[in-house]
C-alpha atoms as a PDB file:
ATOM      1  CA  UNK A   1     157.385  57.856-107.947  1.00  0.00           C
ATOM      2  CA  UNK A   2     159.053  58.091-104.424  1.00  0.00           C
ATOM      3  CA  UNK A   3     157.911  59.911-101.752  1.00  0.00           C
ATOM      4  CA  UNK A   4     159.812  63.345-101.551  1.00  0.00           C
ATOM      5  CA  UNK A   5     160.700  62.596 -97.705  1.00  0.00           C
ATOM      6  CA  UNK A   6     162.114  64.445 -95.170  1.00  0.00           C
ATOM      7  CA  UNK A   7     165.569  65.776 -97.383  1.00  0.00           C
ATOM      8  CA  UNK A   8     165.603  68.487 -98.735  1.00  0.00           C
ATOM      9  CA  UNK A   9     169.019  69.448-100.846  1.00  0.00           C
ATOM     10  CA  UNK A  10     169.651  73.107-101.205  1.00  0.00           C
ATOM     11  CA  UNK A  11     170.423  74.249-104.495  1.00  0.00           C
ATOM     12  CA  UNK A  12     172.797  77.137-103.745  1.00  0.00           C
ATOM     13  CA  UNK A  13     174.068  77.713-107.186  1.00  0.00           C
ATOM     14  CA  UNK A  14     174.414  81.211-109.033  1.00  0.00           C
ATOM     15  CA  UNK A  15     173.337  79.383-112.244  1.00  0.00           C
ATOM     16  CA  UNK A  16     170.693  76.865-113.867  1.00  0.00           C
ATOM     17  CA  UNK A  17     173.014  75.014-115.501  1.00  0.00           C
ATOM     18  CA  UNK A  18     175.166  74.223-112.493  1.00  0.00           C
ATOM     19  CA  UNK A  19     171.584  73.468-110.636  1.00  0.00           C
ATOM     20  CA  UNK A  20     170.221  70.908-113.231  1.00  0.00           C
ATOM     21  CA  UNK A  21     173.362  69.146-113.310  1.00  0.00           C
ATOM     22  CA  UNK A  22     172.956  68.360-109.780  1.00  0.00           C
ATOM     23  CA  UNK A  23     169.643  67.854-110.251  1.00  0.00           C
ATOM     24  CA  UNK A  24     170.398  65.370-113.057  1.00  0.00           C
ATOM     25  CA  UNK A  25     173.522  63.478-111.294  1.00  0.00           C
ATOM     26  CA  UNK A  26     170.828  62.569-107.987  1.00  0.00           C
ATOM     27  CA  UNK A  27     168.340  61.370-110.596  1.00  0.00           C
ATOM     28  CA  UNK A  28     165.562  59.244-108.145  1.00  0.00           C
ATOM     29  CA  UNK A  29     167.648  59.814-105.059  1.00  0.00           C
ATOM     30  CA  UNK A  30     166.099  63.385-104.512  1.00  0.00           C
ATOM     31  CA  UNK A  31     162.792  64.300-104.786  1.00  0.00           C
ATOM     32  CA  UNK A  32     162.594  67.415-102.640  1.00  0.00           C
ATOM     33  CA  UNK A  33     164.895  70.960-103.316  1.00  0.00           C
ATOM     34  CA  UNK A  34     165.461  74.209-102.109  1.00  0.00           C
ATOM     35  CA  UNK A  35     165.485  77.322-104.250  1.00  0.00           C
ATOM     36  CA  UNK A  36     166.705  80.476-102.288  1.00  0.00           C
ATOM     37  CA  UNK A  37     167.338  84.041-103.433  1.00  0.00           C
ATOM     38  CA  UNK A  38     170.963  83.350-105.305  1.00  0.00           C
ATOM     39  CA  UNK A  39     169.380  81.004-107.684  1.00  0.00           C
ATOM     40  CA  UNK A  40     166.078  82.446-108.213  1.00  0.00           C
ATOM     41  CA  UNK A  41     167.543  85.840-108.980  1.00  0.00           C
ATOM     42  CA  UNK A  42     170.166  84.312-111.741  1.00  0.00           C
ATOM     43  CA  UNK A  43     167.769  81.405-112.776  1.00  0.00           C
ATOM     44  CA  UNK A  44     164.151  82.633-112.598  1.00  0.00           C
ATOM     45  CA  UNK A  45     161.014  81.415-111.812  1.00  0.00           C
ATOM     46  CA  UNK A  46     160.593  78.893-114.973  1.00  0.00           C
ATOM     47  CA  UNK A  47     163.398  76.672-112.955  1.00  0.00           C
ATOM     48  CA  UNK A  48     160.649  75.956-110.196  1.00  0.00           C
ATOM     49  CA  UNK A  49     158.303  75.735-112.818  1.00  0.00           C
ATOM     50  CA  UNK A  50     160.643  73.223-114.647  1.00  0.00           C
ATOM     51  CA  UNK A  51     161.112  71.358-111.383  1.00  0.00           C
ATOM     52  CA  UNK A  52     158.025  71.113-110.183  1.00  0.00           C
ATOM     53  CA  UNK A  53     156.703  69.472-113.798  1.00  0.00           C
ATOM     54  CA  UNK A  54     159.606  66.751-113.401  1.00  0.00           C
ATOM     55  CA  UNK A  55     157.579  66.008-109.902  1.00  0.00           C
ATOM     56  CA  UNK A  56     159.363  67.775-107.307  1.00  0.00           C
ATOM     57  CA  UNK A  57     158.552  69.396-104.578  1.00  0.00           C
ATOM     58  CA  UNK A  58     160.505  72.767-104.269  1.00  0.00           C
ATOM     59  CA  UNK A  59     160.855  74.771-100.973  1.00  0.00           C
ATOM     60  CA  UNK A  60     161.275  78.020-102.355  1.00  0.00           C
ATOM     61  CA  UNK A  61     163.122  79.949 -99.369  1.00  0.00           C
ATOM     62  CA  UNK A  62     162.300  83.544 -99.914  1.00  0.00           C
ATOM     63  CA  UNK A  63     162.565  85.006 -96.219  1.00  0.00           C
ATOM     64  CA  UNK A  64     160.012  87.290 -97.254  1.00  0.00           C
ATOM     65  CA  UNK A  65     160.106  90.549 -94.497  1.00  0.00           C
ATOM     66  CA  UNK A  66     157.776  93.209 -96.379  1.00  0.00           C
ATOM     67  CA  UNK A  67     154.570  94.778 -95.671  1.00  0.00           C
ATOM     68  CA  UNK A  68     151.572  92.517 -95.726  1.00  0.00           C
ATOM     69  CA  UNK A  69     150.118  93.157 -99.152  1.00  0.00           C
ATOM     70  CA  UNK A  70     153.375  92.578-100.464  1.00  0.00           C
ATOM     71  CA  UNK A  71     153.822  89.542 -98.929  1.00  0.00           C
ATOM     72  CA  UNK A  72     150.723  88.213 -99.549  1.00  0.00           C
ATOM     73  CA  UNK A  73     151.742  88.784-103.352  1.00  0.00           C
ATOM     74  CA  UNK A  74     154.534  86.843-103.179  1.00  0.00           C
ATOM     75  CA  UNK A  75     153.055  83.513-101.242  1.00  0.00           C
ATOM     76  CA  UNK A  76     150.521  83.781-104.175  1.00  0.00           C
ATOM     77  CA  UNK A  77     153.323  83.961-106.880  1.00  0.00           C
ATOM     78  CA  UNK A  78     154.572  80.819-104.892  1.00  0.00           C
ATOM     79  CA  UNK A  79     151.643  78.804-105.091  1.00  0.00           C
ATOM     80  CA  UNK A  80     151.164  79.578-108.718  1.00  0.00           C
ATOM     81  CA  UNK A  81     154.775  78.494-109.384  1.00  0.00           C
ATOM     82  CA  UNK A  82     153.817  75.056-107.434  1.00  0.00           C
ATOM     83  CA  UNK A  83     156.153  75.383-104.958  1.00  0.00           C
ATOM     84  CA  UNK A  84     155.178  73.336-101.590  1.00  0.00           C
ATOM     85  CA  UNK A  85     156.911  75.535 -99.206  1.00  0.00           C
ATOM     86  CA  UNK A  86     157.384  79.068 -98.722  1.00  0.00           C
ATOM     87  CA  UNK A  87     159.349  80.860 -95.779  1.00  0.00           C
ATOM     88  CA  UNK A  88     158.340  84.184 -94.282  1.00  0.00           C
ATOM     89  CA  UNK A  89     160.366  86.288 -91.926  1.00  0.00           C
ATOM     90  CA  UNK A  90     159.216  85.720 -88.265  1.00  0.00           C
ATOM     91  CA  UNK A  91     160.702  88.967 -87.112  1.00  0.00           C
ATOM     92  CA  UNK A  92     158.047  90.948 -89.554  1.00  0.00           C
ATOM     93  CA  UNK A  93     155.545  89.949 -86.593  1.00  0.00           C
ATOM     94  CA  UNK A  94     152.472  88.654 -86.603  1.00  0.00           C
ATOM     95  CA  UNK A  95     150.789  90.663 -89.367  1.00  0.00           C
ATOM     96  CA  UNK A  96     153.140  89.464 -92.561  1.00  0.00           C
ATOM     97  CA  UNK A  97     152.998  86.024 -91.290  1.00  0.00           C
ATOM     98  CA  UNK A  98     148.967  86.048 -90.718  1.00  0.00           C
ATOM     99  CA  UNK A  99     149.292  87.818 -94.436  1.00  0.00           C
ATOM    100  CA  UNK A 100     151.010  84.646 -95.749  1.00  0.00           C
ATOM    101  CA  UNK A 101     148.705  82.414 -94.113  1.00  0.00           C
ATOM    102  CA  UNK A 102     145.888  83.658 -95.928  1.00  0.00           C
ATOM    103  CA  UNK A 103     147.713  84.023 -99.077  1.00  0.00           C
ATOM    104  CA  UNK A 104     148.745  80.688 -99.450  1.00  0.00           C
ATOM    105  CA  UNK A 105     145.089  79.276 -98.813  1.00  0.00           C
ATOM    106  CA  UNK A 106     143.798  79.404-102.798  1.00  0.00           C
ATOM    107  CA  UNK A 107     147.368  76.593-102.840  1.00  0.00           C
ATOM    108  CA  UNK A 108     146.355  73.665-100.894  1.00  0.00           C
ATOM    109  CA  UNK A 109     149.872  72.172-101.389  1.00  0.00           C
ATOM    110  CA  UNK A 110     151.678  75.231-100.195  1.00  0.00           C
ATOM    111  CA  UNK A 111     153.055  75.155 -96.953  1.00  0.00           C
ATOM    112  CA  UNK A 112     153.929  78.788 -95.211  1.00  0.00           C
ATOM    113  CA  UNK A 113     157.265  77.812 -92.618  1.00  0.00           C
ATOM    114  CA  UNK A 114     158.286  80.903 -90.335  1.00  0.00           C
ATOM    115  CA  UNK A 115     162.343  81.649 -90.159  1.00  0.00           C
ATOM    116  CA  UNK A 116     163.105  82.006 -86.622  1.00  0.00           C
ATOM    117  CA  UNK A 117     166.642  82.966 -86.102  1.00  0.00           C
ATOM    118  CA  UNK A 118     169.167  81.970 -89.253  1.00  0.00           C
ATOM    119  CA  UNK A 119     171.533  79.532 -88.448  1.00  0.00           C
ATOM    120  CA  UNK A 120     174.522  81.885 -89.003  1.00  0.00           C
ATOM    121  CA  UNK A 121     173.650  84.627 -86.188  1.00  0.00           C
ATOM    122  CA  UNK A 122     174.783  84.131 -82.508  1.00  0.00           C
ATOM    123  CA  UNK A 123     173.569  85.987 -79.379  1.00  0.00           C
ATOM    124  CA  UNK A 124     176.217  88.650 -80.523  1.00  0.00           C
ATOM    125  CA  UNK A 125     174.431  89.367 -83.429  1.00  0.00           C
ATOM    126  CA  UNK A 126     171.417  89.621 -81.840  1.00  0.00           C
ATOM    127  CA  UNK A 127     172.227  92.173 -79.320  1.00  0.00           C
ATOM    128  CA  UNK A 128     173.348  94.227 -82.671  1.00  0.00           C
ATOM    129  CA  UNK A 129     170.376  94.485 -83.357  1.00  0.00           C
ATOM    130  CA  UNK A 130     168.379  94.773 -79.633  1.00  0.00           C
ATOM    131  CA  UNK A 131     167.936  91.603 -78.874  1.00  0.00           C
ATOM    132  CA  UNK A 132     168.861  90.946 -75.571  1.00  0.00           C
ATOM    133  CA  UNK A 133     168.145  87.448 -75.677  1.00  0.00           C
ATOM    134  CA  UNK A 134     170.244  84.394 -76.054  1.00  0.00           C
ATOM    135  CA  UNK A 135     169.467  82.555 -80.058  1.00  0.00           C
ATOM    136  CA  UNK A 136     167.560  79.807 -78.175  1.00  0.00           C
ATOM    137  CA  UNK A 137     165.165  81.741 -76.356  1.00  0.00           C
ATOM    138  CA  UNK A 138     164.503  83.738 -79.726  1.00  0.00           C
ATOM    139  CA  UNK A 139     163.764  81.037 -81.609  1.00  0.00           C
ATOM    140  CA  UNK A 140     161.136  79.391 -79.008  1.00  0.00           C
ATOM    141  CA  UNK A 141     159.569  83.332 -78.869  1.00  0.00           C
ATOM    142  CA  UNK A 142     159.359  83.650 -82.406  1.00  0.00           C
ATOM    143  CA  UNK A 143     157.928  80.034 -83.096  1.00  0.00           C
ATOM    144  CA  UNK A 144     155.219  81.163 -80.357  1.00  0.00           C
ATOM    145  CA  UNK A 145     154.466  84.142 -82.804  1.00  0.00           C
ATOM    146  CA  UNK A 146     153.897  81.621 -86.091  1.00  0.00           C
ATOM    147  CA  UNK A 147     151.796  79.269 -84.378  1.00  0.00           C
ATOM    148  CA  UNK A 148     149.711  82.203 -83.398  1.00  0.00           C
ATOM    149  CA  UNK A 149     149.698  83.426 -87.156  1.00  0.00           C
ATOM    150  CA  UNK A 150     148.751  79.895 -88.200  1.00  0.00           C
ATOM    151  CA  UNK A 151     151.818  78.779 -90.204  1.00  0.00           C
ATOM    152  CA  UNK A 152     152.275  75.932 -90.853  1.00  0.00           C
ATOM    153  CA  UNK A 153     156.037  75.346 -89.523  1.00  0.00           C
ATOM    154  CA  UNK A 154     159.201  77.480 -88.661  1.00  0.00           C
ATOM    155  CA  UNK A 155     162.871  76.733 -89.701  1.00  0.00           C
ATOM    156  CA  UNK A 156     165.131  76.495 -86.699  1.00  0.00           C
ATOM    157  CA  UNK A 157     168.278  75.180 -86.502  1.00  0.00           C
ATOM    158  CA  UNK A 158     169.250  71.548 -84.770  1.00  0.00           C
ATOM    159  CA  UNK A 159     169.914  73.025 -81.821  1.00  0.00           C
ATOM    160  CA  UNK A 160     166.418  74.196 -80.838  1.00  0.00           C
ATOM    161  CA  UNK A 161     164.237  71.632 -82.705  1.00  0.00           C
ATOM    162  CA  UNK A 162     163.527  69.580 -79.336  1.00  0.00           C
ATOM    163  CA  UNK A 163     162.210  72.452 -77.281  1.00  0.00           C
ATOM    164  CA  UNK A 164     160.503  73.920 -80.612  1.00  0.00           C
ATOM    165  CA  UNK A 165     158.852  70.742 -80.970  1.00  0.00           C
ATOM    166  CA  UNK A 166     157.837  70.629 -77.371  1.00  0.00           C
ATOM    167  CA  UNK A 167     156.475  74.140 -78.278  1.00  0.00           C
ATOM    168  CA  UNK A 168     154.547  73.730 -81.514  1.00  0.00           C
ATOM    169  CA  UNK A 169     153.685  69.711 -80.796  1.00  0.00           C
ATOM    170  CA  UNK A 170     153.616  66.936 -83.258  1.00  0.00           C
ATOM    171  CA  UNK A 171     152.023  68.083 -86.094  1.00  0.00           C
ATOM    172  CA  UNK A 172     153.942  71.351 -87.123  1.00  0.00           C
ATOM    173  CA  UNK A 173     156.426  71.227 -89.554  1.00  0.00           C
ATOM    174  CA  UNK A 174     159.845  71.566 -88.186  1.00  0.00           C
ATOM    175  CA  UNK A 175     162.800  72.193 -91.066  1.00  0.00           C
ATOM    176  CA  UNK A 176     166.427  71.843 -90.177  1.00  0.00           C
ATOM    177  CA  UNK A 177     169.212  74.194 -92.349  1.00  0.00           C
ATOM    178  CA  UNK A 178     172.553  73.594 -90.523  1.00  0.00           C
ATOM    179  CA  UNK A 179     173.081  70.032 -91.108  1.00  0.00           C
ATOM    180  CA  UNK A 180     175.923  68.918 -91.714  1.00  0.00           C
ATOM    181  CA  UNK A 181     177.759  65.190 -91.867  1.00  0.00           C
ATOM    182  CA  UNK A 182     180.049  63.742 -88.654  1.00  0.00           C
ATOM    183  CA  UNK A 183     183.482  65.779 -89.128  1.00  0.00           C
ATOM    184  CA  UNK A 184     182.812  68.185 -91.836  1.00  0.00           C
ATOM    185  CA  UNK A 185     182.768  72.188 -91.876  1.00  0.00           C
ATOM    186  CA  UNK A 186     180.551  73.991 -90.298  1.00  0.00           C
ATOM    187  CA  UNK A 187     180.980  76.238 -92.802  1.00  0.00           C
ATOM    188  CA  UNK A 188     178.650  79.840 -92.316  1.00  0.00           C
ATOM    189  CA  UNK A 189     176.496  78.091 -89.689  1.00  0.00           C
ATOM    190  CA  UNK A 190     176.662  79.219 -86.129  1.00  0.00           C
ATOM    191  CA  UNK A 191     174.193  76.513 -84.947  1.00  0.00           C
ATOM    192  CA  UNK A 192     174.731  73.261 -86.553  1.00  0.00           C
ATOM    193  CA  UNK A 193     173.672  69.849 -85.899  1.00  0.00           C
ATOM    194  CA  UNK A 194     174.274  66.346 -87.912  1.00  0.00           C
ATOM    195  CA  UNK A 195     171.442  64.597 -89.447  1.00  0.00           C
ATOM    196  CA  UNK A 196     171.049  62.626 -86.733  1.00  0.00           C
ATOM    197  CA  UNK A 197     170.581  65.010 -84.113  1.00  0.00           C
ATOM    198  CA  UNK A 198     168.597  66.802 -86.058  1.00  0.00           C
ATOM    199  CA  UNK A 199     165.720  63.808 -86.487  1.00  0.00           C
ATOM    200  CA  UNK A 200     165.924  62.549 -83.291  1.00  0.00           C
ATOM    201  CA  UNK A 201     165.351  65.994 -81.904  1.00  0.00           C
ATOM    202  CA  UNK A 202     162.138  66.193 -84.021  1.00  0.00           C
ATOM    203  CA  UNK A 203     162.817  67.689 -87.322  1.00  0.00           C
ATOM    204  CA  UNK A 204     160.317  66.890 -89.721  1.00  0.00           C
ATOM    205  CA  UNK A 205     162.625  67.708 -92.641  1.00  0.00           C
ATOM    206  CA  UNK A 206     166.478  68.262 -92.733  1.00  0.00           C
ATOM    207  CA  UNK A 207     168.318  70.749 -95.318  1.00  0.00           C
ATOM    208  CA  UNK A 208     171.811  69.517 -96.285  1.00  0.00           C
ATOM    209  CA  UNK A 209     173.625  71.608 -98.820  1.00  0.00           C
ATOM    210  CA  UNK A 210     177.102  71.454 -99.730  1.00  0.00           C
ATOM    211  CA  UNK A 211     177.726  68.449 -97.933  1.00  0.00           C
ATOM    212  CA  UNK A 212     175.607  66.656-101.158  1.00  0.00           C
ATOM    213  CA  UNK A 213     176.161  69.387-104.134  1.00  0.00           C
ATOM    214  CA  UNK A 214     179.672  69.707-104.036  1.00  0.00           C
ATOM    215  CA  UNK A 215     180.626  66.318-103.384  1.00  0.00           C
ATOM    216  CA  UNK A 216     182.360  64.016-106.131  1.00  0.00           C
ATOM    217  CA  UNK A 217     178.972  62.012-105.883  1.00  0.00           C
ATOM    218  CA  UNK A 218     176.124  63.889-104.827  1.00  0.00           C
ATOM    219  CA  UNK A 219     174.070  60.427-104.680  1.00  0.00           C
ATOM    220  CA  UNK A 220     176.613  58.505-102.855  1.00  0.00           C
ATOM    221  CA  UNK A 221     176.832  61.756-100.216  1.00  0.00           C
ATOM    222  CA  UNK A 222     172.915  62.097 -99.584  1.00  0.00           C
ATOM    223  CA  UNK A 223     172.897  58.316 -99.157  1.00  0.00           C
ATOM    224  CA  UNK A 224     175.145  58.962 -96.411  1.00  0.00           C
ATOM    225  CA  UNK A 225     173.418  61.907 -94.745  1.00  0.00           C
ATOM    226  CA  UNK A 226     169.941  59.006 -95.110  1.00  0.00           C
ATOM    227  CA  UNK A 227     172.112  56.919 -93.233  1.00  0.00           C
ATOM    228  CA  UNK A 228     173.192  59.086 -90.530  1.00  0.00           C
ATOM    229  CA  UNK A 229     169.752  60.241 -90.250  1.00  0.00           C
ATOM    230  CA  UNK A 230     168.405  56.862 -89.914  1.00  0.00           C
ATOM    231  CA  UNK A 231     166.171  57.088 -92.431  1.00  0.00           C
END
């Protein structure tokens, strides 16, 4: 079996059927998926289940912002589904993310990745909420407070992977929503990047979405986002 490698194709579907089919048409040319809250909710748990037994590895993007003991419920839940990544919100502070840590400790394989700032906000939509701060100097704060927790990554988008890696050096994880082909819609993303940028800025993985799933051939279109990336 392939390596799962750095891609990682979000499956932003409101159904399992409309997942699996994707799943199905990329066959060996995927190895590594994203399950977020739309999918989850409509699909349930057994889908990760289901994935992981067909030997993928499943980022299961939760965004988890709750007291501790509730998050450290769900990274458990996680690891028992097999997922190998989990994301908790960075904003929670220092306690839900050291909660996480901990947590996801009885799961070797599971990876806890700290969301920094999504990649559809702006500095407007920070100072909505009382951040004065431009997105950029968020992020690099935030990744500061998840290195300190001990996660094991953050998400950030292609924009601030080079100073985050400079940040969080070369071992952290670094993953990459945002990414989008040469000449296509941005589409919700505020701070986008191409495959390309992304990598050579230091991403360790790269999340492409609709740029794959709702192409006429998903394989053809990750092949191309491979190729972009270098990779």
């Amino acid at each position: 079996m392939k390596s799962p490698g750095p891609i990682i194709v979000a499956l932003d579907f409101d159904s399992r059927r409309a997942a699996e089919a994707v799943v199905d048409r990329l066959g060996d040319e995927c190895r590594f998926y994203k399950v977020g809250l739309e999918l989850l909710t409509a699909a349930g748990p057994d889908l990760v289940r289901h994935l992981v037994a067909q030997g993928h590895e499943v980022f299961l993007d939760l965004k988890l912002f709750e007291i501790p003991n509730s998050v450290s419920g769900a990274v458990r839940a996680a690891g028992a589904l097999g997922a190998s990544m989990v994301t908790v919100h960075s904003m929670g502070g220092t306690g839900i993310m050291a909660a996480a840590v901990a947590a996801a400790r009885d799961f070797p394989r599971l990876r806890v990745l700290a969301l920094t700032v999504v990649t559809s906000m702006t500095g407007t939509d920070l100072a909505d909420i009382g951040v004065a701060d431009p997105a950029g100097e968020q992020v690099l704060r935030l990744a500061g407070l998840a290195r300190k927790a001990g996660c094991h990554g953050v998400i950030a988008s292609p924009q601030e992977t080079a100073q985050v890696r400079g940040l969080l050096g070369p071992d952290s994880l670094i993953v990459t929503p945002g990414v989008t082909l040469p000449g296509e819609s941005r589409a919700d993303h505020a701070r986008p990047g191409t495959p390309r940028a992304a990598v050579a800025a230091g991403a360790s993985h790269i999340v492409v979405g609709r740029s794959v799933t709702r192409a006429a051939d998903p394989a053809a279109a990750l092949r191309l986002v491979r190729t972009d990336a270098g990779l």
